[in-house]
N, C-alpha and C. Protein backbone atom coordinates (compact mmCIF):
# COMPACT_ATOMS: atom_id res chain seq x y z
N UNK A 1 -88.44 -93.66 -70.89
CA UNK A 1 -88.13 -95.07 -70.77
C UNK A 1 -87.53 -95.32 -69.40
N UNK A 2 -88.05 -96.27 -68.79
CA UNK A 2 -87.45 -96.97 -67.70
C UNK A 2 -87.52 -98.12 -67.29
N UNK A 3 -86.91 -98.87 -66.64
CA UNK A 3 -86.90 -100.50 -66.13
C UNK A 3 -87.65 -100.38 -64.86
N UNK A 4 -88.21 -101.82 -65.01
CA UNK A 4 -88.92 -102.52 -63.79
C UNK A 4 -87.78 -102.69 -62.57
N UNK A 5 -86.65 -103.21 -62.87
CA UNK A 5 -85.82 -103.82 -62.41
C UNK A 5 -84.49 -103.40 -62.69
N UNK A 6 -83.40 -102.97 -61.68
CA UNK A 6 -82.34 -102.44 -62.13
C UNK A 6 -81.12 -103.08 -61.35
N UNK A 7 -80.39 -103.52 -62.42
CA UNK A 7 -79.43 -104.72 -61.99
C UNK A 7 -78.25 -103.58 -61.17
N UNK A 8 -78.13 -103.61 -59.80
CA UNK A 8 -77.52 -102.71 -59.28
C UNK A 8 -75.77 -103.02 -58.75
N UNK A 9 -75.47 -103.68 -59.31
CA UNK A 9 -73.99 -104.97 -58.89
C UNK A 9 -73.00 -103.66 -59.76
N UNK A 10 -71.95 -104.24 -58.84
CA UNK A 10 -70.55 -103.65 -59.17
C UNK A 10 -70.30 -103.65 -60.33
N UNK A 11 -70.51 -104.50 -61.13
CA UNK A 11 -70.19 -104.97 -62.28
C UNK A 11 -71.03 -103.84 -63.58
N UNK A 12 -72.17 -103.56 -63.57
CA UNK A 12 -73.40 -103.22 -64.06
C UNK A 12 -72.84 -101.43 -63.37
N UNK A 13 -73.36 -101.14 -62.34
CA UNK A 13 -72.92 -99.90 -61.65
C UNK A 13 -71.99 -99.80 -61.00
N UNK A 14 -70.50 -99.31 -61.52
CA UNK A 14 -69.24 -99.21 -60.49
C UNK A 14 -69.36 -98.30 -59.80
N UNK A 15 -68.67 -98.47 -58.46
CA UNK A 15 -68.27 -97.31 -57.55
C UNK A 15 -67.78 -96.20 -58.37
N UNK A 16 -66.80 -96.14 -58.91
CA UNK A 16 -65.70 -95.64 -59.98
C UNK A 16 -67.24 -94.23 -60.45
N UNK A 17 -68.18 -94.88 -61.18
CA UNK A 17 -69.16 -94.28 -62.18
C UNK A 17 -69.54 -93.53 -61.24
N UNK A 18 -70.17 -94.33 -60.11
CA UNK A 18 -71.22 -93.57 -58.82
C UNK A 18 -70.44 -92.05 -58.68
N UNK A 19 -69.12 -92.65 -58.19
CA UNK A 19 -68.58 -91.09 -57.47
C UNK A 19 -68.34 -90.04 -58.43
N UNK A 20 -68.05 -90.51 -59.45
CA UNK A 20 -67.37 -89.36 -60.80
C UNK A 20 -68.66 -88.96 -60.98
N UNK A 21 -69.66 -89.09 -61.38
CA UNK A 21 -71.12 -89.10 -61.45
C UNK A 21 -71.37 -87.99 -60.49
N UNK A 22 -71.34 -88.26 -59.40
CA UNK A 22 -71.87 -87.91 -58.08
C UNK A 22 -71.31 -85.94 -57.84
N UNK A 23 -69.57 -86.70 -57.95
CA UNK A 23 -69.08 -85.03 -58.00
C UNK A 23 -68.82 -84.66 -58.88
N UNK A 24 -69.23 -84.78 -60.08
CA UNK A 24 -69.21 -83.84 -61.09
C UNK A 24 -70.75 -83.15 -60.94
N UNK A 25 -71.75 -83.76 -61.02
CA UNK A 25 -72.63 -82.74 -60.90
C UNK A 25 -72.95 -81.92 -59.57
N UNK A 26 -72.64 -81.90 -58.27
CA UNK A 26 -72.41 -81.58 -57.47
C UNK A 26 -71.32 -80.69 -56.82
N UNK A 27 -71.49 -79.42 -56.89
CA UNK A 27 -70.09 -78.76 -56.57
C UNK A 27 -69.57 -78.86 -55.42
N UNK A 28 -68.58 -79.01 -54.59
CA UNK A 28 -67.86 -79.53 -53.64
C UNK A 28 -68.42 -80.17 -52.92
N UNK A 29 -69.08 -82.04 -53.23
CA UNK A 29 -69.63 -82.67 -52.98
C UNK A 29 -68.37 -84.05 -53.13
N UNK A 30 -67.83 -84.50 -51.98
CA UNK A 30 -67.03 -85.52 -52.02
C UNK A 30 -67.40 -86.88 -51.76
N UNK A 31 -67.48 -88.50 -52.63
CA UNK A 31 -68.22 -89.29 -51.85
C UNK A 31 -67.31 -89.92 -50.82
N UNK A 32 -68.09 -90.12 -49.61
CA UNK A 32 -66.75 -90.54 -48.61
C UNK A 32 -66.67 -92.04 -48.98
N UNK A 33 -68.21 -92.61 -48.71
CA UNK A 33 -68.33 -94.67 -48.84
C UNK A 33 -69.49 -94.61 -49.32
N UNK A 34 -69.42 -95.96 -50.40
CA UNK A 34 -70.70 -96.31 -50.63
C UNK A 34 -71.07 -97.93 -50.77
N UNK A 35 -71.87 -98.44 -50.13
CA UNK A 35 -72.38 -99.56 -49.69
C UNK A 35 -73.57 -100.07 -50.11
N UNK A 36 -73.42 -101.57 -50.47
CA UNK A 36 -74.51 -102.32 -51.13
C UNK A 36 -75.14 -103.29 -50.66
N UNK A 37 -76.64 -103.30 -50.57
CA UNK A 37 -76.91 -104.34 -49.69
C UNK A 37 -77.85 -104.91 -51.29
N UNK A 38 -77.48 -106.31 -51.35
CA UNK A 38 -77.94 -107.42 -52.07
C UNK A 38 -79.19 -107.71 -51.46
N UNK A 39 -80.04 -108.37 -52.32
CA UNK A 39 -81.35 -109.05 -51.74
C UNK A 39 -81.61 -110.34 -52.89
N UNK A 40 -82.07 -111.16 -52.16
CA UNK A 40 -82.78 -112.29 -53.14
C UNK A 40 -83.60 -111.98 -54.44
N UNK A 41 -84.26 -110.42 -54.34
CA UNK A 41 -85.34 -110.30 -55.17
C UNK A 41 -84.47 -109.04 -55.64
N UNK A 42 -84.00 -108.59 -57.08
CA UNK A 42 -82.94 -107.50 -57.18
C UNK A 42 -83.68 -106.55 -57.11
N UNK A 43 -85.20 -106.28 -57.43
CA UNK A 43 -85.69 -105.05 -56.59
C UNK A 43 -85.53 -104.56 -55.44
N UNK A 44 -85.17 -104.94 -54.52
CA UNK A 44 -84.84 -104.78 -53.34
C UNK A 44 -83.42 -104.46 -52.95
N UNK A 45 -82.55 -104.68 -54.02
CA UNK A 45 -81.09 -104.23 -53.63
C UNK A 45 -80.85 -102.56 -53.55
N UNK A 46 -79.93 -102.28 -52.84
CA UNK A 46 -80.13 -100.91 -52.32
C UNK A 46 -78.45 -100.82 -52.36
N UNK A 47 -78.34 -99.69 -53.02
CA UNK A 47 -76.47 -98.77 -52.87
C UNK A 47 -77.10 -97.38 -51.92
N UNK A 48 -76.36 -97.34 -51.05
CA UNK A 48 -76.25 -96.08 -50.47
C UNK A 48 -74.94 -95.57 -50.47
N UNK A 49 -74.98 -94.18 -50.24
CA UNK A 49 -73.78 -93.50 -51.00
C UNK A 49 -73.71 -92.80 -49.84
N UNK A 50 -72.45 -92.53 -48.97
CA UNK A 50 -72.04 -91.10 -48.35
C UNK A 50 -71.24 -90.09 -48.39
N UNK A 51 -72.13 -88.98 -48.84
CA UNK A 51 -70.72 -87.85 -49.23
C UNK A 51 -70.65 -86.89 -47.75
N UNK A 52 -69.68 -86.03 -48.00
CA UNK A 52 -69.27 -84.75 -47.30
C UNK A 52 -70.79 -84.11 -46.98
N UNK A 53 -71.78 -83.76 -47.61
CA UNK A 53 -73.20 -83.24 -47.40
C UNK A 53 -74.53 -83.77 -47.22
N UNK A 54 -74.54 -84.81 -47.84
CA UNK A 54 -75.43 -85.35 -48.45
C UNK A 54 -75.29 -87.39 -48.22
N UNK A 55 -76.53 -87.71 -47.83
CA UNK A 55 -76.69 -89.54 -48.14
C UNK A 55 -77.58 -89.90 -49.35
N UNK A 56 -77.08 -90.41 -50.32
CA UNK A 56 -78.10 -90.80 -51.19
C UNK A 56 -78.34 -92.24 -51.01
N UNK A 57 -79.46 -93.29 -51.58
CA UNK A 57 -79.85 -93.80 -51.69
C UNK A 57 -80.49 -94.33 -52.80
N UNK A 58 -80.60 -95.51 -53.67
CA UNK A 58 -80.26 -95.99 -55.02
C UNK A 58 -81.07 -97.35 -54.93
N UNK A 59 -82.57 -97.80 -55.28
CA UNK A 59 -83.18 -99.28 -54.99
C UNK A 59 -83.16 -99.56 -56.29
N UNK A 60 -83.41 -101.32 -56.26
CA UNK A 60 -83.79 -101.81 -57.37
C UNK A 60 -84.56 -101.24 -58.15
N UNK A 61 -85.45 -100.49 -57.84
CA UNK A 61 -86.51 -100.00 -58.69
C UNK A 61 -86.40 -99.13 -59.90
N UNK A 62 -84.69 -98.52 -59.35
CA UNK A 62 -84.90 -97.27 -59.89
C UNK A 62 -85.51 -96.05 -58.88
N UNK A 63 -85.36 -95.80 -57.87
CA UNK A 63 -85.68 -94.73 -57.13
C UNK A 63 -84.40 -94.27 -56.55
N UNK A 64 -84.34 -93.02 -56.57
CA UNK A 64 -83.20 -92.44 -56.18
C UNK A 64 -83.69 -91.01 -54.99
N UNK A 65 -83.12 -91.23 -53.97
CA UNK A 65 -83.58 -89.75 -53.05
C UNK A 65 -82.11 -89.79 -52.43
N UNK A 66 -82.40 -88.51 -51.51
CA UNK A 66 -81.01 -87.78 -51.33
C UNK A 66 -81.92 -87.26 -49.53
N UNK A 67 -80.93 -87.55 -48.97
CA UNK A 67 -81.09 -86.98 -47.25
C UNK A 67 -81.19 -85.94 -46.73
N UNK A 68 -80.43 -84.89 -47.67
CA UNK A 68 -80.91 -83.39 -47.20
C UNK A 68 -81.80 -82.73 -48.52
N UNK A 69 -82.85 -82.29 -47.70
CA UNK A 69 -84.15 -81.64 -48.58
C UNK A 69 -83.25 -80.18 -49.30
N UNK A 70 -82.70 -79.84 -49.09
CA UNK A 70 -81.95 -78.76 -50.20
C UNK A 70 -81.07 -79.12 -51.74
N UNK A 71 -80.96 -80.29 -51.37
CA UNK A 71 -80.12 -80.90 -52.40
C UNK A 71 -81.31 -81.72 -53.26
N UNK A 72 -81.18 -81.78 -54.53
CA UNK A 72 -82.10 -82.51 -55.46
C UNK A 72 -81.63 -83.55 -56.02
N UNK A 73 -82.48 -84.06 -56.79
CA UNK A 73 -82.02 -85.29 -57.62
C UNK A 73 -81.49 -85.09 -58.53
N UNK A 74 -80.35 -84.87 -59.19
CA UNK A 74 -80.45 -84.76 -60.24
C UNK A 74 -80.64 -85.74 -61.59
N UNK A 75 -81.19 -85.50 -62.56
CA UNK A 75 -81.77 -86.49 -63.54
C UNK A 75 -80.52 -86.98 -64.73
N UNK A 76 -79.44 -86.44 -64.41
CA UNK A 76 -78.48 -87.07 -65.03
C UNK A 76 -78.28 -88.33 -64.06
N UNK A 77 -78.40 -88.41 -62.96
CA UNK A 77 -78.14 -89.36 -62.41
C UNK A 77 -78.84 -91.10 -62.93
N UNK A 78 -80.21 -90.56 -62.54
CA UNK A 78 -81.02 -91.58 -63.46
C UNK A 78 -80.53 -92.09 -64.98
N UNK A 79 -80.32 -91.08 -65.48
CA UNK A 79 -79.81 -91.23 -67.18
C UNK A 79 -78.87 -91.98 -66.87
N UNK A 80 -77.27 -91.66 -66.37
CA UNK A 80 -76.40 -92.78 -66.12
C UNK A 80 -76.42 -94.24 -65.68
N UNK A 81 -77.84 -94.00 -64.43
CA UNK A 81 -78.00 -95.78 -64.10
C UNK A 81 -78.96 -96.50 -65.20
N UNK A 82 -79.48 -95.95 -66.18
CA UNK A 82 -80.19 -96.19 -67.18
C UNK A 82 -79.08 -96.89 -68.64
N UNK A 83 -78.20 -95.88 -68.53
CA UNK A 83 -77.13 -96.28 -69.22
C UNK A 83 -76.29 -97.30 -69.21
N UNK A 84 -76.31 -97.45 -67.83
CA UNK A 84 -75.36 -98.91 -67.38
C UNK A 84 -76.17 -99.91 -67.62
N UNK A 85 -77.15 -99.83 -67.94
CA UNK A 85 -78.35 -101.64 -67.87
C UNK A 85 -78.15 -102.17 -69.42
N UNK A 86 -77.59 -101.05 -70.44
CA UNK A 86 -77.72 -101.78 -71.75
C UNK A 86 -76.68 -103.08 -72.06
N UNK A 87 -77.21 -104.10 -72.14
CA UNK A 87 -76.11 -105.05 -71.93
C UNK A 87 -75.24 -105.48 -73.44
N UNK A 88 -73.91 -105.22 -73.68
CA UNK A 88 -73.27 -105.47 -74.62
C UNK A 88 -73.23 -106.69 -74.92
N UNK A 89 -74.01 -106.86 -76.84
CA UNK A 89 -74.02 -108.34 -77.52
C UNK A 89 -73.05 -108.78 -77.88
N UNK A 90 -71.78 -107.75 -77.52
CA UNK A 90 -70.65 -108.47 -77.86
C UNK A 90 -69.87 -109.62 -76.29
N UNK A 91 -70.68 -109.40 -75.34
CA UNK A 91 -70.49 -110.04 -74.25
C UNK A 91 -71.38 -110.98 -73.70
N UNK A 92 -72.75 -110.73 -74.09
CA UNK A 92 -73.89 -111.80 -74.13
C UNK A 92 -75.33 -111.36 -74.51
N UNK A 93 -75.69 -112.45 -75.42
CA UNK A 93 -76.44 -112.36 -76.37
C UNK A 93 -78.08 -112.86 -75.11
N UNK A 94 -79.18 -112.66 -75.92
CA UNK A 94 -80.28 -113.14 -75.87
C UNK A 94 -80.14 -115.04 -75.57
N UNK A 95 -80.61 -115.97 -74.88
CA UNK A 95 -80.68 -116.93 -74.85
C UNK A 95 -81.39 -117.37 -75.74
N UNK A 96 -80.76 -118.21 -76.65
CA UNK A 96 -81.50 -118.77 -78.29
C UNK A 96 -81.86 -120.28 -78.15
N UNK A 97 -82.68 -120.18 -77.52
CA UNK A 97 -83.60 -121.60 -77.19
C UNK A 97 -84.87 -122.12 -78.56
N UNK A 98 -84.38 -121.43 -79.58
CA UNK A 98 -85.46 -121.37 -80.78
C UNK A 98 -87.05 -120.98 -80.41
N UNK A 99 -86.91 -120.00 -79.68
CA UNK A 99 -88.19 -118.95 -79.58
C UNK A 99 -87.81 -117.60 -79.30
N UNK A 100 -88.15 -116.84 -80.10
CA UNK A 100 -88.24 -115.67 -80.17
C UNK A 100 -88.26 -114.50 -78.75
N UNK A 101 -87.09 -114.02 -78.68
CA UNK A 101 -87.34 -113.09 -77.61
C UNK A 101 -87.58 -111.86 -78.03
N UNK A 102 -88.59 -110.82 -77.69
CA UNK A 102 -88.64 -109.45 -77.40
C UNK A 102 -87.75 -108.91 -76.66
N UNK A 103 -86.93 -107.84 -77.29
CA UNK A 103 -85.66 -107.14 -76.95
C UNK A 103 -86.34 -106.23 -77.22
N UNK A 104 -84.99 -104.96 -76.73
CA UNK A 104 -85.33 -103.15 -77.11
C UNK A 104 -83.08 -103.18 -77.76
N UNK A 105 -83.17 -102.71 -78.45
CA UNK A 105 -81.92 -102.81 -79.28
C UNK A 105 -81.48 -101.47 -79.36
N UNK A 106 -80.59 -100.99 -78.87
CA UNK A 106 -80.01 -99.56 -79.01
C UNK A 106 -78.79 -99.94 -80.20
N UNK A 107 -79.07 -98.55 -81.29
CA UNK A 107 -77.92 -98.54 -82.11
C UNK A 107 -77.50 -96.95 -82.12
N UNK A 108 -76.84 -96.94 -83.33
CA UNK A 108 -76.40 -95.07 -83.07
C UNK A 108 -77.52 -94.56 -83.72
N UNK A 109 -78.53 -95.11 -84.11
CA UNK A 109 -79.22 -93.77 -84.49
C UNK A 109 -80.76 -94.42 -83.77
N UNK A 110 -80.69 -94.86 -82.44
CA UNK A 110 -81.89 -95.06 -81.64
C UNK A 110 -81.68 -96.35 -81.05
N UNK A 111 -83.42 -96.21 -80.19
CA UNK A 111 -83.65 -97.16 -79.76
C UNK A 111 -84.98 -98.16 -80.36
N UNK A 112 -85.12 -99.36 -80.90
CA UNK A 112 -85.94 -99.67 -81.19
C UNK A 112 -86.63 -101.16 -80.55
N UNK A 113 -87.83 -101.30 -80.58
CA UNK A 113 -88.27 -102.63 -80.43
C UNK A 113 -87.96 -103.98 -81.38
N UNK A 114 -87.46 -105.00 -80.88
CA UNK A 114 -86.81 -106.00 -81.71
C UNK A 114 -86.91 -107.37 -81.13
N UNK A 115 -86.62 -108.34 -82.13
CA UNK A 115 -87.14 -109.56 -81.19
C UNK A 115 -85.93 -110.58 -82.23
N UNK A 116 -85.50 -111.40 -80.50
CA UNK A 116 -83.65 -111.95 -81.31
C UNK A 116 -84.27 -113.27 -81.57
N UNK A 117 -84.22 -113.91 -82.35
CA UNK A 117 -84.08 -115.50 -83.07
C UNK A 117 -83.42 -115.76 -84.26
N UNK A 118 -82.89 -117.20 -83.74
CA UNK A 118 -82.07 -117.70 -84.54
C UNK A 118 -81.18 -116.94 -84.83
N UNK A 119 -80.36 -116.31 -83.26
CA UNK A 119 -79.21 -115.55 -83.69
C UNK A 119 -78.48 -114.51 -84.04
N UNK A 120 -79.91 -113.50 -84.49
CA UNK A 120 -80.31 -112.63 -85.38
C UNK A 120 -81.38 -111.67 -84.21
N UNK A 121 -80.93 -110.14 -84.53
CA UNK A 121 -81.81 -109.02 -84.46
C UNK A 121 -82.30 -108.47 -84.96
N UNK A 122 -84.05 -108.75 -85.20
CA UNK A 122 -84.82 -108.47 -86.27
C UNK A 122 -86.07 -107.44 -85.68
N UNK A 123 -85.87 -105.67 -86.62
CA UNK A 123 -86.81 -105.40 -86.13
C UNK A 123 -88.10 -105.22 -87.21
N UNK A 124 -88.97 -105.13 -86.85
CA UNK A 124 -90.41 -105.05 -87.89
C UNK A 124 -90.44 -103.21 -87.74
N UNK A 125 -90.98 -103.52 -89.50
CA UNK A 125 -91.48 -102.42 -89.77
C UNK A 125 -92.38 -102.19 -90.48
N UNK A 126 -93.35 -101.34 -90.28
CA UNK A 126 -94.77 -101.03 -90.85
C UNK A 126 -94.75 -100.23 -91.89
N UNK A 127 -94.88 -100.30 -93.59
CA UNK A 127 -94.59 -99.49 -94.33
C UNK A 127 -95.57 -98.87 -94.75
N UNK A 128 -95.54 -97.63 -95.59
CA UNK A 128 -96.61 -97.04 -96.25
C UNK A 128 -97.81 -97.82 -96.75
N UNK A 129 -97.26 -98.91 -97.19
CA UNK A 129 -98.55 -99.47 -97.90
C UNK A 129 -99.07 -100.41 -96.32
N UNK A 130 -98.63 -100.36 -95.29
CA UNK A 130 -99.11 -101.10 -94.37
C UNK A 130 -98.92 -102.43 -93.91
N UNK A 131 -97.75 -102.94 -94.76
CA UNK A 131 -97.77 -104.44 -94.85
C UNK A 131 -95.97 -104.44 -93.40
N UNK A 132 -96.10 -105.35 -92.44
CA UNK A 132 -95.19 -105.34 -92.04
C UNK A 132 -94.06 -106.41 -92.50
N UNK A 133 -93.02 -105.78 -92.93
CA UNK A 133 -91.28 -106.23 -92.91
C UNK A 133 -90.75 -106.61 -91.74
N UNK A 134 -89.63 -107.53 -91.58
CA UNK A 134 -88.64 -107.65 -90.67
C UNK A 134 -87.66 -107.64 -91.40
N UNK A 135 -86.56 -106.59 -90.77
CA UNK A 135 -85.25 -106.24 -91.52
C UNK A 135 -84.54 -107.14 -90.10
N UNK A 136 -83.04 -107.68 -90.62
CA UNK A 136 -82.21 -108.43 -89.81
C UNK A 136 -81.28 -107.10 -89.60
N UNK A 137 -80.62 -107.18 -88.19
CA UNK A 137 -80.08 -106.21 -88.32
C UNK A 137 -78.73 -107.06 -87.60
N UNK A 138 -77.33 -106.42 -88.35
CA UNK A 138 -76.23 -107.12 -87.89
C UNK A 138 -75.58 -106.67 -86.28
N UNK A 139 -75.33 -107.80 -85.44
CA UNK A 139 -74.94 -107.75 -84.16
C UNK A 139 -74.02 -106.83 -84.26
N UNK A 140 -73.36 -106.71 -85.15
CA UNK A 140 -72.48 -105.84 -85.06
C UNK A 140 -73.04 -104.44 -84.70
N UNK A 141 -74.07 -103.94 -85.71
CA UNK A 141 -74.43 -102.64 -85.53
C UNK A 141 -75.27 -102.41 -84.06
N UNK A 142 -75.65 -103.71 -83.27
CA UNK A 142 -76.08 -103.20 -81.85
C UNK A 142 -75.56 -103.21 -80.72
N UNK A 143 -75.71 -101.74 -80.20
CA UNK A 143 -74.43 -101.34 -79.25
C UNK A 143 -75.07 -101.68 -77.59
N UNK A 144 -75.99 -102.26 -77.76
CA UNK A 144 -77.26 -103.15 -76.11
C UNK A 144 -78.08 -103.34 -76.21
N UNK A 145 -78.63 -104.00 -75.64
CA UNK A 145 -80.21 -104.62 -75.55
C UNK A 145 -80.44 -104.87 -74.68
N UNK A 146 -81.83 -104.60 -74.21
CA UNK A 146 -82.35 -105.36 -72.86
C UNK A 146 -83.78 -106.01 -73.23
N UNK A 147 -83.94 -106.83 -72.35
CA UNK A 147 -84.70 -107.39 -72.44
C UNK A 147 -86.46 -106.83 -72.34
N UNK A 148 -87.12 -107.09 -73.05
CA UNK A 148 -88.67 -106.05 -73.50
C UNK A 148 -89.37 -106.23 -72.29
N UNK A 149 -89.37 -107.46 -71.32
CA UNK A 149 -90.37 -107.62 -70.00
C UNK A 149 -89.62 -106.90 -68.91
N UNK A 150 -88.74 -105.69 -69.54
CA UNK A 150 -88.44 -105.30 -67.80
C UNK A 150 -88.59 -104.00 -68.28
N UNK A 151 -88.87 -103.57 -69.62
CA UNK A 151 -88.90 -102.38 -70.10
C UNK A 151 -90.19 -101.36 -70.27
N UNK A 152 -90.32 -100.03 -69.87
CA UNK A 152 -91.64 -99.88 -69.62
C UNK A 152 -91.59 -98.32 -70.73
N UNK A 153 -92.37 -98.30 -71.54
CA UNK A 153 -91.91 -97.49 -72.58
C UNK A 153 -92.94 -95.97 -72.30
């Protein structure tokens, strides 16, 4: 799973995350600064990071590279900026304009496809006999959601 689009703001990805992130998987890897350039189109926003060894680099896209060819990517990294995009329904919900949005709904025991109306997170399910259900599932039990048009499965 990955996004089209990766909301790259302070808020969404802290410095705080970047560096703890950064030197923990990295052994004596210190970040010195890291800097964000905004763009009109958030694909295009870019964090660059400078440590003691190493410059990384961080786009909207989701692409991540690193300045010296000895050093790798590592894929926890991705996992963490993946982690930061799930947006908490206890802070803001789906816009309920009385049409149905396609969401992806993370709870503790997954991630599923779901679609919010009227308030409500409802996902379908296809049963043995073939006939599809929609179970409501309580806001409570969902711990993020993002939105299904930025999600690429």
């Amino acid at each position: 799973m990955y996004l089209k689009k990766y909301d790259l703001g302070e808020k969404a990805v802290s410095d705080e995350l970047l560096t703890e992130t950064i030197e923990e998987l990295y052994d004596g890897v210190e970040v010195i600064q890291i800097n964000r350039e905004k763009d009109s189109d958030p694909y295009f926003d870019i964090i660059d990071i400078e440590t003691n060894k190493f410059e990384m680099r961080i786009n909207g896209a989701g692409d991540i590279s690193i300045s010296k060819k000895w050093y790798y990517v590592d894929s926890k990294i991705a996992k963490v900026l993946l982690d930061c995009q799930w947006i908490d329904p206890k802070v803001e919900l789906p816009k309920d304009d009385n049409e149905p949005k396609d969401v992806y709904v993370k709870t503790e025991i997954g991630i599923s496809m779901a679609v919010y109306f009227n308030l409500q997170f409802r996902i379908f399910q296809i049963g043995y006999d073939g006939k599809i259900t929609t179970n409501k599932i309580s806001n409570e039990v969902v711990t993020g959601w993002l939105p299904a048009d930025n999600v690429v499965m």
